[in-house]
PDB file of N, CA and C in Angstrom:
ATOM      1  N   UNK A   1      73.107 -95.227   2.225  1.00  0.00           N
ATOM      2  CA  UNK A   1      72.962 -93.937   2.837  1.00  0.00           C
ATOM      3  C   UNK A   1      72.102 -94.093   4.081  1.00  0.00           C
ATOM      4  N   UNK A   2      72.463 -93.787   4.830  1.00  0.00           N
ATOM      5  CA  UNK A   2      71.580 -93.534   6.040  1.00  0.00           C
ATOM      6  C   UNK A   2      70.574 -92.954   5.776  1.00  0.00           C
ATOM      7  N   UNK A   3      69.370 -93.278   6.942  1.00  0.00           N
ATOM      8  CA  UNK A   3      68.175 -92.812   6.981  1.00  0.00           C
ATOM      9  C   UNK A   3      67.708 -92.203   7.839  1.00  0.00           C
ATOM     10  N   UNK A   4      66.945 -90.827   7.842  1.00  0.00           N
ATOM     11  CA  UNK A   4      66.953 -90.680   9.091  1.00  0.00           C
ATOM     12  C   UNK A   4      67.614 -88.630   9.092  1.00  0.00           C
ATOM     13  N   UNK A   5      68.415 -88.434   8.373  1.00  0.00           N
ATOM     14  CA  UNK A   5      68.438 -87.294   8.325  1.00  0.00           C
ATOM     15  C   UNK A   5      67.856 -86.933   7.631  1.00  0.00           C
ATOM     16  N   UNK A   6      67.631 -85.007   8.040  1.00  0.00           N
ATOM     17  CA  UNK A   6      66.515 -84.229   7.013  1.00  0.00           C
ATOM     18  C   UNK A   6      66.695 -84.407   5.786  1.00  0.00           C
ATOM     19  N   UNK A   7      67.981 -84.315   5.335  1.00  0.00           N
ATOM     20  CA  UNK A   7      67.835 -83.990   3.746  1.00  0.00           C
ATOM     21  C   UNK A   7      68.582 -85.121   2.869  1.00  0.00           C
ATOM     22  N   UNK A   8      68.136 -86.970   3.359  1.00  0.00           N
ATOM     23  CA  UNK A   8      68.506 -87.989   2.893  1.00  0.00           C
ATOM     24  C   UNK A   8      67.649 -88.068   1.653  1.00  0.00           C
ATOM     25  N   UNK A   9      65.978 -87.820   1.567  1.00  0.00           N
ATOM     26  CA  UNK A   9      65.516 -87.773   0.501  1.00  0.00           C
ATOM     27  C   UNK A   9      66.262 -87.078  -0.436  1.00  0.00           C
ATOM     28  N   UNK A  10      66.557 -85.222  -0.355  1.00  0.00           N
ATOM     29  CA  UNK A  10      67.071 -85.289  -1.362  1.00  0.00           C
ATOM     30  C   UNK A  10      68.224 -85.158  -1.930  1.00  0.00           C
ATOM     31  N   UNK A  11      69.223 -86.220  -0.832  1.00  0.00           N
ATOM     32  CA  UNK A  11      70.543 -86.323  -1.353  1.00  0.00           C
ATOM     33  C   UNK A  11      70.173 -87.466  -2.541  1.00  0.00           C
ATOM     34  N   UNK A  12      69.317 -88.631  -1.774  1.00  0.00           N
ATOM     35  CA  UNK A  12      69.046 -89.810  -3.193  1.00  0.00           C
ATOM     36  C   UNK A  12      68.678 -89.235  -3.971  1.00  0.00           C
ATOM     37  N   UNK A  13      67.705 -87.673  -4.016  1.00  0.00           N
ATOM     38  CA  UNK A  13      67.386 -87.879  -5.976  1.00  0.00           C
ATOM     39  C   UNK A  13      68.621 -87.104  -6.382  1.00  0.00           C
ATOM     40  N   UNK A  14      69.053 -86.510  -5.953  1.00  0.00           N
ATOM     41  CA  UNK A  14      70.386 -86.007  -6.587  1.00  0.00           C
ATOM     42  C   UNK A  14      71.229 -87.354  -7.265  1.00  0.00           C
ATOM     43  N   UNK A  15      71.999 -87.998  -6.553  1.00  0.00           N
ATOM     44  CA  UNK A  15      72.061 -88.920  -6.786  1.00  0.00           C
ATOM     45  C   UNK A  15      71.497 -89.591  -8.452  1.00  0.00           C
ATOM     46  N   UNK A  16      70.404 -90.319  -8.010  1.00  0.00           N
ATOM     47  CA  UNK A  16      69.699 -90.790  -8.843  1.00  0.00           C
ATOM     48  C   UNK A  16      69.769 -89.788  -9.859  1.00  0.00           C
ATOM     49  N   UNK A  17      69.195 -88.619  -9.976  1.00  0.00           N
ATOM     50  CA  UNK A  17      69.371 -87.481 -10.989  1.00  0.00           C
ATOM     51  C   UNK A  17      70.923 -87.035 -11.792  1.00  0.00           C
ATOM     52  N   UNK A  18      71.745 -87.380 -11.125  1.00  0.00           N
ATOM     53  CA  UNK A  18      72.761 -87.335 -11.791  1.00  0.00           C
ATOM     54  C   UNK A  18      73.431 -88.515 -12.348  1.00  0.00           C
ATOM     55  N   UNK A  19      72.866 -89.878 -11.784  1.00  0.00           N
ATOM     56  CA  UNK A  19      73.316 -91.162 -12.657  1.00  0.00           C
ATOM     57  C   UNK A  19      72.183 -91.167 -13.878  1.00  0.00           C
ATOM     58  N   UNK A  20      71.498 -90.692 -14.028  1.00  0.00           N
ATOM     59  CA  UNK A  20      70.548 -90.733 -15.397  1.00  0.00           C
ATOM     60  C   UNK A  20      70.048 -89.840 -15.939  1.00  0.00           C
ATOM     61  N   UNK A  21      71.466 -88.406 -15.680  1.00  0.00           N
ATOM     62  CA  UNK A  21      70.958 -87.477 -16.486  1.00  0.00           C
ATOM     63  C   UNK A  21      70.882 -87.225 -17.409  1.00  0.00           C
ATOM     64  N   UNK A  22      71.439 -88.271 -18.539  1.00  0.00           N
ATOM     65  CA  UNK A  22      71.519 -88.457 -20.161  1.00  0.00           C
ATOM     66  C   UNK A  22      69.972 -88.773 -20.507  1.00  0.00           C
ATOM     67  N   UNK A  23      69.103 -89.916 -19.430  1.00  0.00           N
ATOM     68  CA  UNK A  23      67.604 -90.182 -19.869  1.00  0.00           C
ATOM     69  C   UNK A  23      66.560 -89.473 -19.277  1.00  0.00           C
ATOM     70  N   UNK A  24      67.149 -88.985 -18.384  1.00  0.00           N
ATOM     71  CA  UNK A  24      65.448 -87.871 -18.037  1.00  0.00           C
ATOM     72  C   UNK A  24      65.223 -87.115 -18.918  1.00  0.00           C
ATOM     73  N   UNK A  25      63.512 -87.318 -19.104  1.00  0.00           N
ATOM     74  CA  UNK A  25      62.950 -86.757 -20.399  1.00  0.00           C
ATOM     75  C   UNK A  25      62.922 -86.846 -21.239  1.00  0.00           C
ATOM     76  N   UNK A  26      64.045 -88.174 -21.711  1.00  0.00           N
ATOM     77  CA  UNK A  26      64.024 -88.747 -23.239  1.00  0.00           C
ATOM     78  C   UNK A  26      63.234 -89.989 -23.186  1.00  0.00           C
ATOM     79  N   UNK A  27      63.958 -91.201 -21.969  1.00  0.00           N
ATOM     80  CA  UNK A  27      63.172 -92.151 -21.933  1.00  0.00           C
ATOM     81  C   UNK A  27      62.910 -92.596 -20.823  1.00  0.00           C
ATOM     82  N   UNK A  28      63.009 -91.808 -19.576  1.00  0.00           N
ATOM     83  CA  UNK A  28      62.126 -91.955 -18.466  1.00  0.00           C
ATOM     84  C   UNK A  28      62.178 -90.761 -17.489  1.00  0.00           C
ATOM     85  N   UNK A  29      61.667 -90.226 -16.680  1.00  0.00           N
ATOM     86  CA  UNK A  29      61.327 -89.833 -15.790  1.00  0.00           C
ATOM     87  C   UNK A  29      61.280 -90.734 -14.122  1.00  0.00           C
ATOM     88  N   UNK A  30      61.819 -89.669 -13.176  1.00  0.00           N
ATOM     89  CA  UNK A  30      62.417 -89.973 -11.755  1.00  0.00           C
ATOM     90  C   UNK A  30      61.738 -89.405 -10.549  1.00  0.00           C
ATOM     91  N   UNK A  31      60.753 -89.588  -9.425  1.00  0.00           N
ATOM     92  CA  UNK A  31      60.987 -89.036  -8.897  1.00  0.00           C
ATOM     93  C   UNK A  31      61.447 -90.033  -7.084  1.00  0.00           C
ATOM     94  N   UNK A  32      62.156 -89.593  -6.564  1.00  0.00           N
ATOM     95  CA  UNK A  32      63.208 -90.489  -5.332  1.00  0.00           C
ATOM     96  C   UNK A  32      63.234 -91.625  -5.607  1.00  0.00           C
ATOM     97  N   UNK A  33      62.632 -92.679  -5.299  1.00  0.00           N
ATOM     98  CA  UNK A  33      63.487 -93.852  -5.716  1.00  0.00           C
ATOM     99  C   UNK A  33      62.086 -94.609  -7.110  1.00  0.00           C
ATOM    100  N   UNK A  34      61.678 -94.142  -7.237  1.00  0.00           N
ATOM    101  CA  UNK A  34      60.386 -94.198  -8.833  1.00  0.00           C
ATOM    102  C   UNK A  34      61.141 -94.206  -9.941  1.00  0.00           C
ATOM    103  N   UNK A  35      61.474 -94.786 -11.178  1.00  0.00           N
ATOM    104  CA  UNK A  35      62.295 -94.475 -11.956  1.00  0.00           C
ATOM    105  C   UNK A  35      60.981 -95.115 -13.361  1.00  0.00           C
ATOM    106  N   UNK A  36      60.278 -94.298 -14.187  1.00  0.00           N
ATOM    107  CA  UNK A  36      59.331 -94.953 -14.902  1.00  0.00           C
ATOM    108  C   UNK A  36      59.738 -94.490 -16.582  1.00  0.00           C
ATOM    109  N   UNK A  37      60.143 -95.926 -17.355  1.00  0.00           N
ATOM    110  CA  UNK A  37      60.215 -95.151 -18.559  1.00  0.00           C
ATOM    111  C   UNK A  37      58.922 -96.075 -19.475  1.00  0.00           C
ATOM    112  N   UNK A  38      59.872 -95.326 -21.117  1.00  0.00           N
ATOM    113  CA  UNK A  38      58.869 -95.846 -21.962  1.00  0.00           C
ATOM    114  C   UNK A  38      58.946 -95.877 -22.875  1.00  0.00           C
ATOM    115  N   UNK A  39      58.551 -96.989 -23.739  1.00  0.00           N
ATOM    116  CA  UNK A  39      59.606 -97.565 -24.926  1.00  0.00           C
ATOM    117  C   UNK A  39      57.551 -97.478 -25.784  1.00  0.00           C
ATOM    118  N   UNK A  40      58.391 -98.426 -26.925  1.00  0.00           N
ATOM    119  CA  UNK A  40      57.289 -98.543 -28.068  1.00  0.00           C
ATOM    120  C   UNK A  40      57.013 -99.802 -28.190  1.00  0.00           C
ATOM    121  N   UNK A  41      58.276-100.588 -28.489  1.00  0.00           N
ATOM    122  CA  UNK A  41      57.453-102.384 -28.394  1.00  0.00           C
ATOM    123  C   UNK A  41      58.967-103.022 -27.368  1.00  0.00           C
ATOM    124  N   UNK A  42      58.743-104.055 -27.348  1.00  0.00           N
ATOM    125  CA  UNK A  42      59.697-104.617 -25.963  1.00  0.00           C
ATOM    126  C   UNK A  42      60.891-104.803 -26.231  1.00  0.00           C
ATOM    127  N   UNK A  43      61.069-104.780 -27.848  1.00  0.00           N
ATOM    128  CA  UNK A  43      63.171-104.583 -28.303  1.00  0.00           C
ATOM    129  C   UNK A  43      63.801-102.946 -27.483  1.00  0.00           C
ATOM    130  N   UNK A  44      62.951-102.482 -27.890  1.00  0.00           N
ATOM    131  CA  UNK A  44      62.984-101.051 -26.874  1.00  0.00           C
ATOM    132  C   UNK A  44      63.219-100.824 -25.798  1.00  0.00           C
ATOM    133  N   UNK A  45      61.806-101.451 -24.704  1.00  0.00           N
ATOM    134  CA  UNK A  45      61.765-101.593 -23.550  1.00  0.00           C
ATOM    135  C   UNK A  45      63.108-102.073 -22.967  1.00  0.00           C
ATOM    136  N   UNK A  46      63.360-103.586 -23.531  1.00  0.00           N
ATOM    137  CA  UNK A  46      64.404-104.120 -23.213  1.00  0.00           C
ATOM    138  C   UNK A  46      65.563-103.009 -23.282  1.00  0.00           C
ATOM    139  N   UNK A  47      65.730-102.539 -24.260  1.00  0.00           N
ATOM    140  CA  UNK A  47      67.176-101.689 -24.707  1.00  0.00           C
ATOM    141  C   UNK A  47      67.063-100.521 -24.030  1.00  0.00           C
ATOM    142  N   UNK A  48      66.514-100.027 -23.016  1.00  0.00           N
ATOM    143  CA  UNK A  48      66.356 -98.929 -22.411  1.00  0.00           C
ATOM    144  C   UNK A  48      66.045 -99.339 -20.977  1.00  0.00           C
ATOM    145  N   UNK A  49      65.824-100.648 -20.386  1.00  0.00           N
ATOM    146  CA  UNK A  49      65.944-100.474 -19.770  1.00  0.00           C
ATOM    147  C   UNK A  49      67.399-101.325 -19.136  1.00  0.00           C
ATOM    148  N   UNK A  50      68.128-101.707 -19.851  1.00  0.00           N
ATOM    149  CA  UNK A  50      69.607-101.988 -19.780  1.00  0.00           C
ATOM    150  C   UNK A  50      70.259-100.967 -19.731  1.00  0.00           C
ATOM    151  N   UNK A  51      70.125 -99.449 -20.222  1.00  0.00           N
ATOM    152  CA  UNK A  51      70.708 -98.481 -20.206  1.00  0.00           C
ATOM    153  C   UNK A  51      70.348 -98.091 -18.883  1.00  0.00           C
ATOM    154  N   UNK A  52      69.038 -98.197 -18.348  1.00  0.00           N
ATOM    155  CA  UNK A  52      68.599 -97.273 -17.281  1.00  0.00           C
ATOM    156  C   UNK A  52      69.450 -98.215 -15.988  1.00  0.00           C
ATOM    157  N   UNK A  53      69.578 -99.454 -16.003  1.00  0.00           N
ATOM    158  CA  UNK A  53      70.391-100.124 -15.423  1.00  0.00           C
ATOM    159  C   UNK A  53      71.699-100.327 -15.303  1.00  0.00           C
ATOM    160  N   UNK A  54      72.510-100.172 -16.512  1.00  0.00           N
ATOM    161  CA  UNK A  54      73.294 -99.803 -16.396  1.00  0.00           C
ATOM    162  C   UNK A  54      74.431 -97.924 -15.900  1.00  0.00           C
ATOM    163  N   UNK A  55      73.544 -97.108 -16.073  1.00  0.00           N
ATOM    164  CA  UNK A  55      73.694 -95.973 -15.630  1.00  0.00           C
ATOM    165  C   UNK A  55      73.336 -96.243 -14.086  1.00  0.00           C
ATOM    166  N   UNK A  56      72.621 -97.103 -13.193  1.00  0.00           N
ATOM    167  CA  UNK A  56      72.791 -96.717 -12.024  1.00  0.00           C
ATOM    168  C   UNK A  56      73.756 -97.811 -11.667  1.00  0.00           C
ATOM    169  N   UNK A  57      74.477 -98.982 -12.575  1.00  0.00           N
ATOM    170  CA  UNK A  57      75.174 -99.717 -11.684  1.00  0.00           C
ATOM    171  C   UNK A  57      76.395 -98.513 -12.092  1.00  0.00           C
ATOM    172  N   UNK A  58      76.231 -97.960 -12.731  1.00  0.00           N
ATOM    173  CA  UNK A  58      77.651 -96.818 -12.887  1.00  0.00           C
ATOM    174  C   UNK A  58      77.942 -96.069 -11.683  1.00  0.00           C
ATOM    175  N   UNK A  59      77.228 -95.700 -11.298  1.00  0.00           N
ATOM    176  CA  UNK A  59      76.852 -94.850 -10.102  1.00  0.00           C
ATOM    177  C   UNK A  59      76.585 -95.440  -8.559  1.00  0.00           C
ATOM    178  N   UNK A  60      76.958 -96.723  -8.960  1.00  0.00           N
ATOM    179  CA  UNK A  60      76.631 -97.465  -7.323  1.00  0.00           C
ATOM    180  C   UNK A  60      75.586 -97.890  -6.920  1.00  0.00           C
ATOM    181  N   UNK A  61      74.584 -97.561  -7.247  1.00  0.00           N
ATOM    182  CA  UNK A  61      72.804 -97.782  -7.272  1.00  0.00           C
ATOM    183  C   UNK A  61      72.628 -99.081  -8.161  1.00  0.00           C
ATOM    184  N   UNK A  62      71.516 -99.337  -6.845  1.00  0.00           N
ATOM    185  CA  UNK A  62      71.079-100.745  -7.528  1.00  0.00           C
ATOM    186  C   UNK A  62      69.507-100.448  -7.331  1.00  0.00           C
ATOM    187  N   UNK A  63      68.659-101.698  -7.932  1.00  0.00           N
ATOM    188  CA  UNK A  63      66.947-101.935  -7.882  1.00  0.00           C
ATOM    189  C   UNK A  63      66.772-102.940  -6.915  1.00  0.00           C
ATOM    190  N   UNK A  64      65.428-102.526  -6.029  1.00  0.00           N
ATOM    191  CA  UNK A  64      65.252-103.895  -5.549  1.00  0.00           C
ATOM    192  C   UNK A  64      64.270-104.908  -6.521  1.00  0.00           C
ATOM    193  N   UNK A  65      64.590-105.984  -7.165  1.00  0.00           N
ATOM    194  CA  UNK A  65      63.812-106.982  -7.307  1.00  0.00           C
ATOM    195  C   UNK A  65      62.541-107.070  -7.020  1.00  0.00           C
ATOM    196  N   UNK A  66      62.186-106.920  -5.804  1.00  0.00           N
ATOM    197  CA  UNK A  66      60.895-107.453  -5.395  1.00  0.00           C
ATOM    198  C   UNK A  66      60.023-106.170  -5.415  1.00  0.00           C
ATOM    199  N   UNK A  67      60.819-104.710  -5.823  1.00  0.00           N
ATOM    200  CA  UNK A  67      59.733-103.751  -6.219  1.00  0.00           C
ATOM    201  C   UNK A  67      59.819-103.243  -7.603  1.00  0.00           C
ATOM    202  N   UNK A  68      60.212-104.132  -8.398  1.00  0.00           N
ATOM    203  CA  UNK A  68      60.685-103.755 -10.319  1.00  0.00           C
ATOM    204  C   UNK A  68      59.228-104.363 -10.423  1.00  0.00           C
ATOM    205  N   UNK A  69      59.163-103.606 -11.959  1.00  0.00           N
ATOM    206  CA  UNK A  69      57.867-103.626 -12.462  1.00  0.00           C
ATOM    207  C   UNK A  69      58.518-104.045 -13.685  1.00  0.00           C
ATOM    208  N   UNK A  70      58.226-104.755 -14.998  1.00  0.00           N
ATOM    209  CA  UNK A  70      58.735-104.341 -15.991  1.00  0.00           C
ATOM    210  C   UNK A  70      57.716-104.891 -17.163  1.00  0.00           C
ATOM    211  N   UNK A  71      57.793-104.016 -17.831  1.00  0.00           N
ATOM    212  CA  UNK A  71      56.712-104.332 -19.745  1.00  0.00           C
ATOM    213  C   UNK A  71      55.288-104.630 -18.939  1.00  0.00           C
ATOM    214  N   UNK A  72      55.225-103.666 -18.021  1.00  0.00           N
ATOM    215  CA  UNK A  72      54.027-103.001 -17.745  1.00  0.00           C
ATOM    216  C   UNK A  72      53.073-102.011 -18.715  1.00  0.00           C
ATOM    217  N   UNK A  73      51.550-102.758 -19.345  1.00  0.00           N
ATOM    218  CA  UNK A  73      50.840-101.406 -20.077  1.00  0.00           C
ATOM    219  C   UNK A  73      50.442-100.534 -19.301  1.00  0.00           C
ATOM    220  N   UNK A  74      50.189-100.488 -17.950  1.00  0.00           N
ATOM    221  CA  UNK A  74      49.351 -99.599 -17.104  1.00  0.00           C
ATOM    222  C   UNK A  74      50.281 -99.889 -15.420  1.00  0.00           C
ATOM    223  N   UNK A  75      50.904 -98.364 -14.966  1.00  0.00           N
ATOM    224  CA  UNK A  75      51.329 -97.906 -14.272  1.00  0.00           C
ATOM    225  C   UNK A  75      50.954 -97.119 -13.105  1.00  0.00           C
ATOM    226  N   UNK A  76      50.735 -97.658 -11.755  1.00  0.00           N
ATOM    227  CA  UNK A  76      50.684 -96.107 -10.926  1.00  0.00           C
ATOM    228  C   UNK A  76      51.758 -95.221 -10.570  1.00  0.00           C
ATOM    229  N   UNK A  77      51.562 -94.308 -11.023  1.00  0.00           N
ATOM    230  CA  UNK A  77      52.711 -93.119 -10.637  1.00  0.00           C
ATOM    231  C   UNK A  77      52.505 -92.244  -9.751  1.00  0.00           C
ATOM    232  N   UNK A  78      53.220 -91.465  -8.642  1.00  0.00           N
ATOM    233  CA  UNK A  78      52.652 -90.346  -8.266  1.00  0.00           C
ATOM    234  C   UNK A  78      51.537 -90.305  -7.692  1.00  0.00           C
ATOM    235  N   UNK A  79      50.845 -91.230  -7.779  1.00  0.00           N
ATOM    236  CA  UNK A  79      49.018 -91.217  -7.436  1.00  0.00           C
ATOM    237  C   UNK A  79      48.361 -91.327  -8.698  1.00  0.00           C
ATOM    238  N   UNK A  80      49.264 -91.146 -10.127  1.00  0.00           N
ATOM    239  CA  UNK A  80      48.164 -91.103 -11.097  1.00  0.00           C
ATOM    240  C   UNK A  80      48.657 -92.942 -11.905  1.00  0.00           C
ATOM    241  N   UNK A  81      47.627 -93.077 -12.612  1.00  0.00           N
ATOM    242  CA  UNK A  81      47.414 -94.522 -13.419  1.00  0.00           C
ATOM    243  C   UNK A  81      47.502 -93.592 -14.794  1.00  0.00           C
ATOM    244  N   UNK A  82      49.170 -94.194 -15.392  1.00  0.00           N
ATOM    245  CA  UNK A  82      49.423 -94.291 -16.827  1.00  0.00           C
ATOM    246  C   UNK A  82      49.303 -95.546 -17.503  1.00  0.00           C
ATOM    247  N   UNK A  83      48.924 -95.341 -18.353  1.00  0.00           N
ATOM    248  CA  UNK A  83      48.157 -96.326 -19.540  1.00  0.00           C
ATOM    249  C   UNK A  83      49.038 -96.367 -20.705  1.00  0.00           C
ATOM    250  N   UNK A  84      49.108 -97.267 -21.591  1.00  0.00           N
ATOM    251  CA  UNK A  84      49.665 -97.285 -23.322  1.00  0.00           C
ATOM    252  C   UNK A  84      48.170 -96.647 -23.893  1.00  0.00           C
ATOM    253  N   UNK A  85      47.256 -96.746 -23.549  1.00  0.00           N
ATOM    254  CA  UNK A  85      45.541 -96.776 -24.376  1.00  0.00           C
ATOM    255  C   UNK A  85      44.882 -95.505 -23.418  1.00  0.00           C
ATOM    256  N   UNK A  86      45.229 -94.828 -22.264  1.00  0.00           N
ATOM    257  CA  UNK A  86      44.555 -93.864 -21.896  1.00  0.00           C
ATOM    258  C   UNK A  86      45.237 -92.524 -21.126  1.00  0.00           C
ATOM    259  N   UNK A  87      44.852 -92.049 -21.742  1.00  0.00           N
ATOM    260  CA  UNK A  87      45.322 -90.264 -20.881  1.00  0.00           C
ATOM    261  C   UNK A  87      45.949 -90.669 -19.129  1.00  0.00           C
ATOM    262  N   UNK A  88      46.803 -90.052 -18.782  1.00  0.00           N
ATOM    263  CA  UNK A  88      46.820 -89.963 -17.448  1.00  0.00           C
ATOM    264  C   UNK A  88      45.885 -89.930 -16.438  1.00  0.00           C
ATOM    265  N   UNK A  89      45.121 -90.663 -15.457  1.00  0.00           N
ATOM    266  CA  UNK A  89      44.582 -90.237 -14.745  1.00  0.00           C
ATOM    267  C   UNK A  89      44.434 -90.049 -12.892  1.00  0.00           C
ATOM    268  N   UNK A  90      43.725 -89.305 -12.582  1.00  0.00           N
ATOM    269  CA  UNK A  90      44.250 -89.822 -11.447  1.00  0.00           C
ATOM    270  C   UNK A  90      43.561 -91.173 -10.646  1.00  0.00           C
ATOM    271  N   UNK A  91      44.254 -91.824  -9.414  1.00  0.00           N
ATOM    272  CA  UNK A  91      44.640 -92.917  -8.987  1.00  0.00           C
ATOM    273  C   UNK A  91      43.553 -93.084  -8.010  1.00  0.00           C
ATOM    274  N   UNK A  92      42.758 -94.139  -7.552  1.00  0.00           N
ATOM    275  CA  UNK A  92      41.832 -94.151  -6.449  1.00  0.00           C
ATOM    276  C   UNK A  92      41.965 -93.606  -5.071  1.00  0.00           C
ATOM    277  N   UNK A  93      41.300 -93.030  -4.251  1.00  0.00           N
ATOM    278  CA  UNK A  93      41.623 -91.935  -3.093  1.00  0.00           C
ATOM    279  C   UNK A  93      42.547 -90.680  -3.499  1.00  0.00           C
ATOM    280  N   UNK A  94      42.191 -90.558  -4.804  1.00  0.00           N
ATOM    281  CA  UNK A  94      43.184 -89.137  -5.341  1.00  0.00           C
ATOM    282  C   UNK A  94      41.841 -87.555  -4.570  1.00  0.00           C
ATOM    283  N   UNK A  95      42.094 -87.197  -4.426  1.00  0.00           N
ATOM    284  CA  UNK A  95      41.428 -86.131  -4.249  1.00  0.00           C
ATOM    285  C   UNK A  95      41.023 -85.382  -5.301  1.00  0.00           C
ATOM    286  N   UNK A  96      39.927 -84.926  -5.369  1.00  0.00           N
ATOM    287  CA  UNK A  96      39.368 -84.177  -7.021  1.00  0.00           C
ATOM    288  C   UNK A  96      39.850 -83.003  -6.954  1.00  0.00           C
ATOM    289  N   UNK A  97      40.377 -82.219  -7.933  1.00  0.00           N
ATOM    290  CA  UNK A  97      40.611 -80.568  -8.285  1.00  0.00           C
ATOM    291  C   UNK A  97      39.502 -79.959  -8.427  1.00  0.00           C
ATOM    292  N   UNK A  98      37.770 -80.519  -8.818  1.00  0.00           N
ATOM    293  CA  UNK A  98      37.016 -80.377  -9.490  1.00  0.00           C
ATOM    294  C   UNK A  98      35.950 -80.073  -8.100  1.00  0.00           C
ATOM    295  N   UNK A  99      35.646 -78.540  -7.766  1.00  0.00           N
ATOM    296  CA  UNK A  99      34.574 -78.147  -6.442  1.00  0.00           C
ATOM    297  C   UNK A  99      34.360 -76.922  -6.921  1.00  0.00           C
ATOM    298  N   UNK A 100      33.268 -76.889  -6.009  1.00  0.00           N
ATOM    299  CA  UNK A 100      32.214 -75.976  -5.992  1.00  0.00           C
ATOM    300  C   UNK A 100      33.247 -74.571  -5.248  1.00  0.00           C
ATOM    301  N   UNK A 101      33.301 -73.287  -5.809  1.00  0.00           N
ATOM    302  CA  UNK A 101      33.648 -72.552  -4.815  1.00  0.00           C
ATOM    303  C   UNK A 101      33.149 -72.217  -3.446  1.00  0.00           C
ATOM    304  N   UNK A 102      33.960 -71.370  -3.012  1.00  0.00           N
ATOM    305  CA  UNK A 102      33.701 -71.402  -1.512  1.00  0.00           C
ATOM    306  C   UNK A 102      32.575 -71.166  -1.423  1.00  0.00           C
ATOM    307  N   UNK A 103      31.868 -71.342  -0.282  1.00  0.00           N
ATOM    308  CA  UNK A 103      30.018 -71.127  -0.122  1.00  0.00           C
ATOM    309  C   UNK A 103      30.230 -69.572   0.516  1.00  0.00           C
ATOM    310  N   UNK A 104      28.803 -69.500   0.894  1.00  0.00           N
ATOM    311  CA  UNK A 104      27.989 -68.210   1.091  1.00  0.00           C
ATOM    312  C   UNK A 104      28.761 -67.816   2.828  1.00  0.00           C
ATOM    313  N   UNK A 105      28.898 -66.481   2.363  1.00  0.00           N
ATOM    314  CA  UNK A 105      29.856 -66.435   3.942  1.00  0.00           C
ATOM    315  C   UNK A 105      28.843 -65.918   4.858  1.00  0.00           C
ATOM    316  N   UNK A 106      29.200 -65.459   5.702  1.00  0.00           N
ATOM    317  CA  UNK A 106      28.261 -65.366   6.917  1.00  0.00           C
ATOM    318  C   UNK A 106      27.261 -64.494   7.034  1.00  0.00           C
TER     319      UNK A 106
END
């Protein structure tokens, strides 16, 4: 797909969203070209992520190699660091939700 027009981002997640709309939300989650799932021990991993691979060679979509992650315990997503052992959190240079309200006005 070309690059470069406005709405190439979200022709790919369409795309992408419709070659793996059987696993979003069961065993992974998508967002543009991010595809992160999650198994229990690595017969799993493995077996899901042959499915997740095979649903995009269905669809024409491929991975690049040199940006696959795989039987990863700890993930950055989004900006946040998922863990097997800890809550979601957010990612270094994340910006805090957590301030003081606005100060004293004039």
């Amino acid at each position: 797909m070309p690059q470069g027009f406005c709405n190439s981002p979200a022709i790919h997640q369409r795309r992408i969203t419709n070659a793996l709309c059987d696993y979003i939300g069961k065993i992974c989650h998508v967002y543009l070209d991010d595809i992160i799932l999650w198994a229990t021990d690595v017969e799993d991993t493995a077996l899901k992520i042959w499915k997740i691979l095979e649903a995009l060679r269905r669809a024409g979509l491929y991975v690049n190699k040199k940006k696959l992650k795989m039987f990863c315990s700890s993930v950055k997503f989004l900006g946040h660091i998922i863990s097997q052992v800890d809550c979601p959190r957010a990612g270094p240079g994340r910006p805090t939700t957590d301030f003081a309200g606005p100060g004293p006005g004039p």
